[in-house]
PDB file of N, CA and C in Angstrom:
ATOM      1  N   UNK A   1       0.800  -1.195   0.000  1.00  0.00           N
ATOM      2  CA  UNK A   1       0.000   0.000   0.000  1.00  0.00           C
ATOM      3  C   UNK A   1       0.848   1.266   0.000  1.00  0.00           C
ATOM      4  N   UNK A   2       2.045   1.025   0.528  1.00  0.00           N
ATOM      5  CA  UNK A   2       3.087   2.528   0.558  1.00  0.00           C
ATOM      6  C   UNK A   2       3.234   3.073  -0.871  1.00  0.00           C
ATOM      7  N   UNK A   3       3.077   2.309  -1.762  1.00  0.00           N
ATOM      8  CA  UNK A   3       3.498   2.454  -3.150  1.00  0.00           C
ATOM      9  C   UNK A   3       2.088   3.109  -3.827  1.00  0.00           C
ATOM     10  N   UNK A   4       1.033   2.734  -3.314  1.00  0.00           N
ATOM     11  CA  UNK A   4       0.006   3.985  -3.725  1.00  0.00           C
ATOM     12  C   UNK A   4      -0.250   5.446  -3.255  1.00  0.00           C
ATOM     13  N   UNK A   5       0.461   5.570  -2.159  1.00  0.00           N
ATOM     14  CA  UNK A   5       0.472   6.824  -1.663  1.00  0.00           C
ATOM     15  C   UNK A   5       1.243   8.209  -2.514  1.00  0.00           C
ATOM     16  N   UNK A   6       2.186   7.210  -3.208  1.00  0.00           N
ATOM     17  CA  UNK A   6       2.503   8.848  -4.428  1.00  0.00           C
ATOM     18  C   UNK A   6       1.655   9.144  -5.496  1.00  0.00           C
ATOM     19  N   UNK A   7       0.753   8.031  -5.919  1.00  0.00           N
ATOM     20  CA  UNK A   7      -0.066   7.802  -6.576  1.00  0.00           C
ATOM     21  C   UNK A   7      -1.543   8.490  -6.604  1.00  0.00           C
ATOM     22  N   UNK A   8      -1.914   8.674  -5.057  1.00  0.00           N
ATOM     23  CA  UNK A   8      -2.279   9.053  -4.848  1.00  0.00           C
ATOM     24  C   UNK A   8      -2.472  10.880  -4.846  1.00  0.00           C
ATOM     25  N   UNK A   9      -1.570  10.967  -4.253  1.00  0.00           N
ATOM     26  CA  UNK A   9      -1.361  12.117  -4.416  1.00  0.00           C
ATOM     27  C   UNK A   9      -0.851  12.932  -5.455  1.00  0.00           C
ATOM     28  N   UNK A  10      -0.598  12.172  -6.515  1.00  0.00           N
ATOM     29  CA  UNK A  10      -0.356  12.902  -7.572  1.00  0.00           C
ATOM     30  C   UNK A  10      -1.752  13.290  -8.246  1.00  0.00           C
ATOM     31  N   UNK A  11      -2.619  12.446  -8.151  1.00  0.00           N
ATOM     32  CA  UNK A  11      -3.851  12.454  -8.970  1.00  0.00           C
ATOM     33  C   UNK A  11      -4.491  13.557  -8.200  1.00  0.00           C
ATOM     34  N   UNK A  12      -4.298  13.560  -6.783  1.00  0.00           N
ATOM     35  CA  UNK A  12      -4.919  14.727  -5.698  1.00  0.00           C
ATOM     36  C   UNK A  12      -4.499  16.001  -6.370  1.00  0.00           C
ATOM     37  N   UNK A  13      -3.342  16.132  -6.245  1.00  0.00           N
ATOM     38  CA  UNK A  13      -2.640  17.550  -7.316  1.00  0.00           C
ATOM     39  C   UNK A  13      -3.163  17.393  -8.596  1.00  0.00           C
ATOM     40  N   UNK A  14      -2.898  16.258  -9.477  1.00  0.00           N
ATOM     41  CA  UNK A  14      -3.637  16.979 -10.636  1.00  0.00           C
ATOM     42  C   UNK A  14      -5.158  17.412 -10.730  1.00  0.00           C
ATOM     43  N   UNK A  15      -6.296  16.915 -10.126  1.00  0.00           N
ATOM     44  CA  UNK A  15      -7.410  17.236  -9.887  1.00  0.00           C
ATOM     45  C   UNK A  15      -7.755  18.751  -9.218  1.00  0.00           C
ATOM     46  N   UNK A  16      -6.582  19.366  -8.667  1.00  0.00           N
ATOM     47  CA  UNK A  16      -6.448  20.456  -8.164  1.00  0.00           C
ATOM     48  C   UNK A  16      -6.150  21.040  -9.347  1.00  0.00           C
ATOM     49  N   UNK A  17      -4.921  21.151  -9.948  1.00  0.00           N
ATOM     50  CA  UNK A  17      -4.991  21.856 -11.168  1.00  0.00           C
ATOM     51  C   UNK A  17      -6.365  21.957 -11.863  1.00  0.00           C
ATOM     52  N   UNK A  18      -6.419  20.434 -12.425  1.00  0.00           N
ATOM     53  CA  UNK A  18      -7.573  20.662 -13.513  1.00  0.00           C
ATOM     54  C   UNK A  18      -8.670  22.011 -13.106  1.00  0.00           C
ATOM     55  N   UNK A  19      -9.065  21.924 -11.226  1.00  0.00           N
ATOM     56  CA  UNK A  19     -10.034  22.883 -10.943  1.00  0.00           C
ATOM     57  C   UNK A  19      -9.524  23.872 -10.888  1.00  0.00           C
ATOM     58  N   UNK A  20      -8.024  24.353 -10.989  1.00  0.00           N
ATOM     59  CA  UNK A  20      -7.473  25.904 -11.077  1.00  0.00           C
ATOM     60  C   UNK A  20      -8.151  25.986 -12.238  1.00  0.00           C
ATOM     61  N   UNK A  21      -7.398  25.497 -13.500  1.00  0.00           N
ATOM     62  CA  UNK A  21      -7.696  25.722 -14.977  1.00  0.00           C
ATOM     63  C   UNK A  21      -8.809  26.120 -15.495  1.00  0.00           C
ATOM     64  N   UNK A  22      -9.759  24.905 -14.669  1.00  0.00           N
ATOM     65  CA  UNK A  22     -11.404  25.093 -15.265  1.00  0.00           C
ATOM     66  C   UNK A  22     -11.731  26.597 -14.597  1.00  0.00           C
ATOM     67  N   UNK A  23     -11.500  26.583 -13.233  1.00  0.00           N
ATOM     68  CA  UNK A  23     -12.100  28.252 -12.541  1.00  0.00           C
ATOM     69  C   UNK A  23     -11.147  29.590 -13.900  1.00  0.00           C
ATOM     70  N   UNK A  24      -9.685  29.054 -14.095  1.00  0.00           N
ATOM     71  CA  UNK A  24      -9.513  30.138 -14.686  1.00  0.00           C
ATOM     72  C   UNK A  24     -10.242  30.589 -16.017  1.00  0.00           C
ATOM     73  N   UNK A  25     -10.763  29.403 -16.467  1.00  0.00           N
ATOM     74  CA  UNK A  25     -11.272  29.498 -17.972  1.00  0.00           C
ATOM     75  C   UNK A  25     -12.194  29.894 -18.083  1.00  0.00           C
ATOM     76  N   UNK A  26     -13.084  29.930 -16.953  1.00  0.00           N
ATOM     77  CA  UNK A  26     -14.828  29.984 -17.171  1.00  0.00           C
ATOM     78  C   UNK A  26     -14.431  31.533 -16.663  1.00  0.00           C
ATOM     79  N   UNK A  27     -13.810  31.927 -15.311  1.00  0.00           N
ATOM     80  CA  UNK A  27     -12.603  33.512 -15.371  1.00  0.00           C
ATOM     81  C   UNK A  27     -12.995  34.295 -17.130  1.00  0.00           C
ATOM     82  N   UNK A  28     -12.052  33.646 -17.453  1.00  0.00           N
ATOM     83  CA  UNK A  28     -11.270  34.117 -18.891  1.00  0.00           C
ATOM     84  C   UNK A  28     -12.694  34.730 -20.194  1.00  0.00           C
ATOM     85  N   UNK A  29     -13.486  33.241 -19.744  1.00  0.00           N
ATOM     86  CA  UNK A  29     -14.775  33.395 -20.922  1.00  0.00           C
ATOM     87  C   UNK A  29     -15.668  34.288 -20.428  1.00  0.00           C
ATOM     88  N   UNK A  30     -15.957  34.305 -18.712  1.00  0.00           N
ATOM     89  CA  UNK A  30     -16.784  35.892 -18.702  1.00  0.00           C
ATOM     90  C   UNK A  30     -15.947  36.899 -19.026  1.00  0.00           C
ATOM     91  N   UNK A  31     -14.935  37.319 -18.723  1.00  0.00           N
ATOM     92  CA  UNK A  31     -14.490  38.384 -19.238  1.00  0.00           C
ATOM     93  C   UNK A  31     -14.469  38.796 -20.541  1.00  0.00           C
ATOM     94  N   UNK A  32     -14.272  38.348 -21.096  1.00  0.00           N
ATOM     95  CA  UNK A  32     -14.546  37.868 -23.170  1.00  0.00           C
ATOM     96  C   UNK A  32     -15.824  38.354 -22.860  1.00  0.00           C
ATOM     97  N   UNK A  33     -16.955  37.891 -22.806  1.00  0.00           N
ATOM     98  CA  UNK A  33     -18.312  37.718 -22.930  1.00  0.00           C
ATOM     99  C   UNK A  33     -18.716  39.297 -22.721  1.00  0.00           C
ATOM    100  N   UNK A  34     -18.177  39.949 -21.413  1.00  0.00           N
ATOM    101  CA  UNK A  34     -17.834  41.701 -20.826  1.00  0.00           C
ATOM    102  C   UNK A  34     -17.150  42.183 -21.962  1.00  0.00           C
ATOM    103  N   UNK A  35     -15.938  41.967 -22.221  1.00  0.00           N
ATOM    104  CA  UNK A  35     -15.767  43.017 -23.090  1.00  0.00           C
ATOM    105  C   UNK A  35     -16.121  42.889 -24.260  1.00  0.00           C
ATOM    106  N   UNK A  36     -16.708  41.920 -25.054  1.00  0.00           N
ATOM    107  CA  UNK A  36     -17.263  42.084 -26.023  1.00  0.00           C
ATOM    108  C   UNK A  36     -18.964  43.011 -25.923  1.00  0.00           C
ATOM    109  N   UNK A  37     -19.454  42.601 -24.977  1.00  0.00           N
ATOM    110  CA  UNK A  37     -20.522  43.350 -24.367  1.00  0.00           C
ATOM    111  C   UNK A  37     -20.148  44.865 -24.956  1.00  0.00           C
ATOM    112  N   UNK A  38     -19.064  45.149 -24.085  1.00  0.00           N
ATOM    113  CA  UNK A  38     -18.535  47.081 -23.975  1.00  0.00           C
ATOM    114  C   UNK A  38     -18.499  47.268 -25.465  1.00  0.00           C
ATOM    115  N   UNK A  39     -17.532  46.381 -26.091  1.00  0.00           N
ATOM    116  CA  UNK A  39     -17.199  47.051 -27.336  1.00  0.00           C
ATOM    117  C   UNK A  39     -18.266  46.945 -28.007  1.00  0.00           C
ATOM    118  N   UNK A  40     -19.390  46.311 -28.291  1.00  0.00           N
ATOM    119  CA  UNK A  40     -21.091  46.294 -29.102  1.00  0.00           C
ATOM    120  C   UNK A  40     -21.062  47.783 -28.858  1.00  0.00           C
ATOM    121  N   UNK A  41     -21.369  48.162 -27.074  1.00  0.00           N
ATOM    122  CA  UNK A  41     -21.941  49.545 -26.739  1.00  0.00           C
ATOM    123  C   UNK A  41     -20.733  50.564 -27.127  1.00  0.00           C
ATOM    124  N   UNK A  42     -19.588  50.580 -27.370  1.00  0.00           N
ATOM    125  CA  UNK A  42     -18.597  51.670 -27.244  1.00  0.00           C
ATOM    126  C   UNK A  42     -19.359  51.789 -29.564  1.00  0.00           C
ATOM    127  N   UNK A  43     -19.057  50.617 -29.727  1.00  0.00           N
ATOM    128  CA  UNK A  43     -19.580  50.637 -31.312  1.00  0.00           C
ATOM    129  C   UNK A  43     -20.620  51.774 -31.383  1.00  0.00           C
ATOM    130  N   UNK A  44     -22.056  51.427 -30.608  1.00  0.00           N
ATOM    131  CA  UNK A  44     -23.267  51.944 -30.873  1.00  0.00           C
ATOM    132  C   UNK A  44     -23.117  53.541 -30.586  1.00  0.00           C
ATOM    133  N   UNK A  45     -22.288  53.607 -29.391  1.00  0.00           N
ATOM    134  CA  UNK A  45     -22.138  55.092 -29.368  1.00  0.00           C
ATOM    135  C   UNK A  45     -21.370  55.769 -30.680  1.00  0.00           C
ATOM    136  N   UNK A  46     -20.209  55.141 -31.170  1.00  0.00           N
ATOM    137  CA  UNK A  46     -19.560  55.614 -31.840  1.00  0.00           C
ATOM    138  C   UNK A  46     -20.666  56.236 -33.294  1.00  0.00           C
ATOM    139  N   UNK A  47     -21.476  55.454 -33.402  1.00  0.00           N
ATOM    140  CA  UNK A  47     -22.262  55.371 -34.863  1.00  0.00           C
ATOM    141  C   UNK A  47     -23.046  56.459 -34.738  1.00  0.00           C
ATOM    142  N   UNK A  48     -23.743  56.603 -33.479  1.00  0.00           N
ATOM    143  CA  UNK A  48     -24.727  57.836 -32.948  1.00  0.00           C
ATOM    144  C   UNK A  48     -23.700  59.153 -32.881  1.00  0.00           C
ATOM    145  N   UNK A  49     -22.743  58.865 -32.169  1.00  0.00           N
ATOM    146  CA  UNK A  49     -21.728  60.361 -32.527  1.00  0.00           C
ATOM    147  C   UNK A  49     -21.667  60.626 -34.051  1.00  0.00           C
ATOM    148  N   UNK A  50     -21.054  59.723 -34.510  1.00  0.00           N
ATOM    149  CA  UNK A  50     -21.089  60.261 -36.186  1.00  0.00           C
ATOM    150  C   UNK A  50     -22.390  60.814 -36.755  1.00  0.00           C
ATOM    151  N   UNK A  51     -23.292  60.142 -36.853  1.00  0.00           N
ATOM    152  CA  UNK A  51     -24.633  60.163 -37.431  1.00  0.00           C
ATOM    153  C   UNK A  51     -24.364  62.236 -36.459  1.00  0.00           C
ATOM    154  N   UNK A  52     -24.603  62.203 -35.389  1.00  0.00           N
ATOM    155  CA  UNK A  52     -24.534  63.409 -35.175  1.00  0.00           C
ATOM    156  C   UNK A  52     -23.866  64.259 -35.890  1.00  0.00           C
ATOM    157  N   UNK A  53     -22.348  63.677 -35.879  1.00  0.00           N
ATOM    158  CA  UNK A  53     -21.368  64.499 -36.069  1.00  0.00           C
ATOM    159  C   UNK A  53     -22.270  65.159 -37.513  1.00  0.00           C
ATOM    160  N   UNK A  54     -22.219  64.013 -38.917  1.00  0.00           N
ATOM    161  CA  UNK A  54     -22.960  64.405 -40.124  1.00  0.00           C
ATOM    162  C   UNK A  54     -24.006  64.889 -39.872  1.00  0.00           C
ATOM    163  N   UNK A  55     -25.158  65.385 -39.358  1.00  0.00           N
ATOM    164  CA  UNK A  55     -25.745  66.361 -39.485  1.00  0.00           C
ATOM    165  C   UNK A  55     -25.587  67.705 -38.699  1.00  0.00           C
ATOM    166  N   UNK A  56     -24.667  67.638 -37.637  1.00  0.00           N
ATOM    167  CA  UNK A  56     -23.697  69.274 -37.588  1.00  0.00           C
ATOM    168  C   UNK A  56     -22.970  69.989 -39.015  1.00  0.00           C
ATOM    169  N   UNK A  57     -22.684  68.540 -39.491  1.00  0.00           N
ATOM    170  CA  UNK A  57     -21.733  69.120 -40.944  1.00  0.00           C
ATOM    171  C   UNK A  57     -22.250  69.625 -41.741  1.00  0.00           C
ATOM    172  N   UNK A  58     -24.152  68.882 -42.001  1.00  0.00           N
ATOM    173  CA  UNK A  58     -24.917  68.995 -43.260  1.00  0.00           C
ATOM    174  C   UNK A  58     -25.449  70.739 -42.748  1.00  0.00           C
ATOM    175  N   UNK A  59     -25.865  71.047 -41.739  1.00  0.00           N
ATOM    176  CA  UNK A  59     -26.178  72.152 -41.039  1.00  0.00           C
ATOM    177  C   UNK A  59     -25.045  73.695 -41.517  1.00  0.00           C
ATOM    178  N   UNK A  60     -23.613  72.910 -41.056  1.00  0.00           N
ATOM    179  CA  UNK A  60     -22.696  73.851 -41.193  1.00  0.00           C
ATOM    180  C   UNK A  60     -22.754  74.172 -42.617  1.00  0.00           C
ATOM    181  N   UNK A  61     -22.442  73.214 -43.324  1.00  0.00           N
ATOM    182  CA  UNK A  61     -22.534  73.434 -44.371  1.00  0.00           C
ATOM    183  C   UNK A  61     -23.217  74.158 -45.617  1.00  0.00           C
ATOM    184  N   UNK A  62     -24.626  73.901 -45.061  1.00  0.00           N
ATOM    185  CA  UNK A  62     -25.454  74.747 -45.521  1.00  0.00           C
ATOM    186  C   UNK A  62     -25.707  76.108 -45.328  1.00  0.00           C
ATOM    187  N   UNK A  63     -25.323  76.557 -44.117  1.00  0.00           N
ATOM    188  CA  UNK A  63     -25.204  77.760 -43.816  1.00  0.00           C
ATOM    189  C   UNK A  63     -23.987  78.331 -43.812  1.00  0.00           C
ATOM    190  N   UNK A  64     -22.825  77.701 -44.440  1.00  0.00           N
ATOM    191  CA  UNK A  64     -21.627  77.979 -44.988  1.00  0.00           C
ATOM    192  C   UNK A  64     -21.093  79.640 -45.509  1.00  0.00           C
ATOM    193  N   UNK A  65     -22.392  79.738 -46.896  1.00  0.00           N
ATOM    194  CA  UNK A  65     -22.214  80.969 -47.620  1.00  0.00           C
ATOM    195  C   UNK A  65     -22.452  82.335 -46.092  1.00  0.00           C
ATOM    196  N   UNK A  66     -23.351  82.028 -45.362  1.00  0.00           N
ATOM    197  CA  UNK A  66     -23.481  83.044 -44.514  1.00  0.00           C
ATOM    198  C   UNK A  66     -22.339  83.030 -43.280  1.00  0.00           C
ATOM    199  N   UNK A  67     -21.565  82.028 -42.561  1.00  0.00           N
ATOM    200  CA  UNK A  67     -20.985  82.123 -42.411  1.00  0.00           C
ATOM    201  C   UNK A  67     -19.405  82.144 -42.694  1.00  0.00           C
ATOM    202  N   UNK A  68     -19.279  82.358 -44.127  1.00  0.00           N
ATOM    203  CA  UNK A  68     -17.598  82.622 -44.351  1.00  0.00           C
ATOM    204  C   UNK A  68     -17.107  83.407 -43.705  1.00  0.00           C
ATOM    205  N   UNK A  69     -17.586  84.569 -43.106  1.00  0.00           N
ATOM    206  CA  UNK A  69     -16.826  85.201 -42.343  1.00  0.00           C
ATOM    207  C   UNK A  69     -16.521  85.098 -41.073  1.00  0.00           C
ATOM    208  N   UNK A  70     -16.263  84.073 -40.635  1.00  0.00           N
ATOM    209  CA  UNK A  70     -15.812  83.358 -39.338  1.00  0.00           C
ATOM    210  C   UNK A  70     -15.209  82.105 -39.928  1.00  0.00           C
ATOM    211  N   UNK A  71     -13.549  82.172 -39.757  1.00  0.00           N
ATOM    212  CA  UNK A  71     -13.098  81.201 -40.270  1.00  0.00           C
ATOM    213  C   UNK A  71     -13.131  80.016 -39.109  1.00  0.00           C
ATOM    214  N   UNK A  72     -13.234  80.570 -37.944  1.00  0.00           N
ATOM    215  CA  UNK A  72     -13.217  79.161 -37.445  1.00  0.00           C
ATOM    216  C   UNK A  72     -14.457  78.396 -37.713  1.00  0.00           C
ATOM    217  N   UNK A  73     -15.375  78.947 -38.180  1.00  0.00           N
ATOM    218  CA  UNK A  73     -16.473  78.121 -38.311  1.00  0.00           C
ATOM    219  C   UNK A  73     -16.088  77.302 -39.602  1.00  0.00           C
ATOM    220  N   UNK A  74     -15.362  78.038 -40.793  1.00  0.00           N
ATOM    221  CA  UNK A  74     -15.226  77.424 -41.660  1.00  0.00           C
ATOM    222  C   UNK A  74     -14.252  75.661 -41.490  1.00  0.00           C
ATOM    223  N   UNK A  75     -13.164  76.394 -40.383  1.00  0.00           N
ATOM    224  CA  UNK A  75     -11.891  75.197 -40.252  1.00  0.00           C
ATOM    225  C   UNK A  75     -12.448  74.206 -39.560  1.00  0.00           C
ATOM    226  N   UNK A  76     -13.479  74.468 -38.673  1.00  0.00           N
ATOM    227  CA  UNK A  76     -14.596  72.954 -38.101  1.00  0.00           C
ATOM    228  C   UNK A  76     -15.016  72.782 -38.927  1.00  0.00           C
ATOM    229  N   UNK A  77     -15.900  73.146 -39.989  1.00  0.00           N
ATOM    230  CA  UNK A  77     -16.446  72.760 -40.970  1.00  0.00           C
ATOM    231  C   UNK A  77     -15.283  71.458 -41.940  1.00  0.00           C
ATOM    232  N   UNK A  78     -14.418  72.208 -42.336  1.00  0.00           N
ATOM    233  CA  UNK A  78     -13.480  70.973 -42.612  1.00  0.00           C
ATOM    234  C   UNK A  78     -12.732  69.695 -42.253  1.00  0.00           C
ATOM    235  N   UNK A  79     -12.663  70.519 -40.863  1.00  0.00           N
ATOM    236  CA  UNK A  79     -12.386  69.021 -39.992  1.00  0.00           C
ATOM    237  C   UNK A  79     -13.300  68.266 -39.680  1.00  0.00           C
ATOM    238  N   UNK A  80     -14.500  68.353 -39.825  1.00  0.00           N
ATOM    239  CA  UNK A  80     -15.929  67.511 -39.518  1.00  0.00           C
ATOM    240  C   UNK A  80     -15.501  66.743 -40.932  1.00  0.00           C
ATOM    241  N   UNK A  81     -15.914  67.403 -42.159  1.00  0.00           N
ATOM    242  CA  UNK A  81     -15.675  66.911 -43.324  1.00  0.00           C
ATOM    243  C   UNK A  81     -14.373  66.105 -43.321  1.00  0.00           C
ATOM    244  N   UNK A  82     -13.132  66.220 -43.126  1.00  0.00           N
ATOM    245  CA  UNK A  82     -12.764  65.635 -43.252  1.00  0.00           C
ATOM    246  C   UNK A  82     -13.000  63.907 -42.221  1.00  0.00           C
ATOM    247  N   UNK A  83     -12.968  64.420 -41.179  1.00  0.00           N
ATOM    248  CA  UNK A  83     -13.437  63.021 -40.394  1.00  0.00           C
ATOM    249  C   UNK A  83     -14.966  62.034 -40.986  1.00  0.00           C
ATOM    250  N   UNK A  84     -15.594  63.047 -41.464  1.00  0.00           N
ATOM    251  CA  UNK A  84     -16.660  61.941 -42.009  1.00  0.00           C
ATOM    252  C   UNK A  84     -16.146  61.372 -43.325  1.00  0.00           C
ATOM    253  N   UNK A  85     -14.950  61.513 -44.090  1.00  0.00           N
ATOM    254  CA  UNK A  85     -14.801  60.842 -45.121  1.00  0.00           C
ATOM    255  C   UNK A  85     -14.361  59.695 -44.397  1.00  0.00           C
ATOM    256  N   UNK A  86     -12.988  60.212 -43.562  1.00  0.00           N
ATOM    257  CA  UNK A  86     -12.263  59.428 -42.993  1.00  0.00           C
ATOM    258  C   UNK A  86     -12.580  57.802 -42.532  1.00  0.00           C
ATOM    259  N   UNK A  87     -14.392  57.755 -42.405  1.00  0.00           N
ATOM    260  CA  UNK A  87     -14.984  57.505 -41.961  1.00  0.00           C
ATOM    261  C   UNK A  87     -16.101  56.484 -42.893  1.00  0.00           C
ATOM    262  N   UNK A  88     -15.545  57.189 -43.767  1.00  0.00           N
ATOM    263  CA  UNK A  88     -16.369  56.734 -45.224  1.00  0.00           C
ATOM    264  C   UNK A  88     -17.760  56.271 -44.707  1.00  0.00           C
ATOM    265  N   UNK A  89     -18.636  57.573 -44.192  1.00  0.00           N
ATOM    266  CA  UNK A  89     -19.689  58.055 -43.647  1.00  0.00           C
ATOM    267  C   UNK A  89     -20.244  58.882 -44.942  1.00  0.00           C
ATOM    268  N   UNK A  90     -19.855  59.502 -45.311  1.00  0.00           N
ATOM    269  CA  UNK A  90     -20.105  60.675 -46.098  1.00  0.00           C
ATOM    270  C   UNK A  90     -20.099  60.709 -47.511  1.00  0.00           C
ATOM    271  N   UNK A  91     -21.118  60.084 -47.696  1.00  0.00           N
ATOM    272  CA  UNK A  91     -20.737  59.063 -49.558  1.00  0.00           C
ATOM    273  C   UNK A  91     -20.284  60.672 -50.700  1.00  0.00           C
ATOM    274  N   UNK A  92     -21.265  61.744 -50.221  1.00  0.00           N
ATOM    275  CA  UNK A  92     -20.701  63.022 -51.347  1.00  0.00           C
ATOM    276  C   UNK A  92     -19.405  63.867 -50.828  1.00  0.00           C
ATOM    277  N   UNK A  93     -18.371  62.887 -51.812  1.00  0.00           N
ATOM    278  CA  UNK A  93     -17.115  64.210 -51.012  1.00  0.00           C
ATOM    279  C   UNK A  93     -16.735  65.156 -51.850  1.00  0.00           C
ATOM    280  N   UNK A  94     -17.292  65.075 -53.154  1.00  0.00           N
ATOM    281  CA  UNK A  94     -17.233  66.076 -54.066  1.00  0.00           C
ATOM    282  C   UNK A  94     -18.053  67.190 -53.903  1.00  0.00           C
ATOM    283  N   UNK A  95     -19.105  67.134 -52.729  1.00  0.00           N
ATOM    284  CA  UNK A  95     -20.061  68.421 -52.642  1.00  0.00           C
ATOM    285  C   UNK A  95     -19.586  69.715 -51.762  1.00  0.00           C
ATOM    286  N   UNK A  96     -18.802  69.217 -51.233  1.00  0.00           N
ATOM    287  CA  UNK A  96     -17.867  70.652 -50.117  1.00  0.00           C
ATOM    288  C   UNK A  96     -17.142  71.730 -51.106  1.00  0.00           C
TER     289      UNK A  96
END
């Protein structure tokens, strides 16, 4: 019987592992499961900012001729434009 006692206990340790492993994995897969969660919502915001962003632009834009004389309005105006191409949001880039 002395000769099962390492035997024993080896299988004791590995059964311990196996339950580290398994706790770390099922660990590992909620976290996955969370941040894929965030990034869906960080996505959805992102789409609603734009969608915003393009109709600040369509706005600016249109009221463009009246405001040329405020260039900073004009240089947001371009940097919007440019980020909605960037973005390939903005199917008319020939209309600016």
């Amino acid at each position: 019987m002395h000769y099962l006692n390492p035997v024993t206990e080896l299988v004791a340790r590995q059964k311990r592992k196996e339950w580290l492993y398994r706790k770390a994995f099922i660990r590992r897969c909620e976290n996955l499961r969370k941040a894929e969660t965030e990034v869906d919502l960080l996505g959805d915001q992102v789409e609603v900012l734009l969608g915003l962003l393009e109709k600040i632009y369509n706005i600016l834009h249109h009221y463009s001729p009246v405001l040329q004389q405020y260039f900073e309005v004009l240089d947001i105006l371009n940097m919007i434009r440019k980020q909605l191409i960037g973005e390939v949001l903005f199917p008319s880039q020939g209309d600016c």
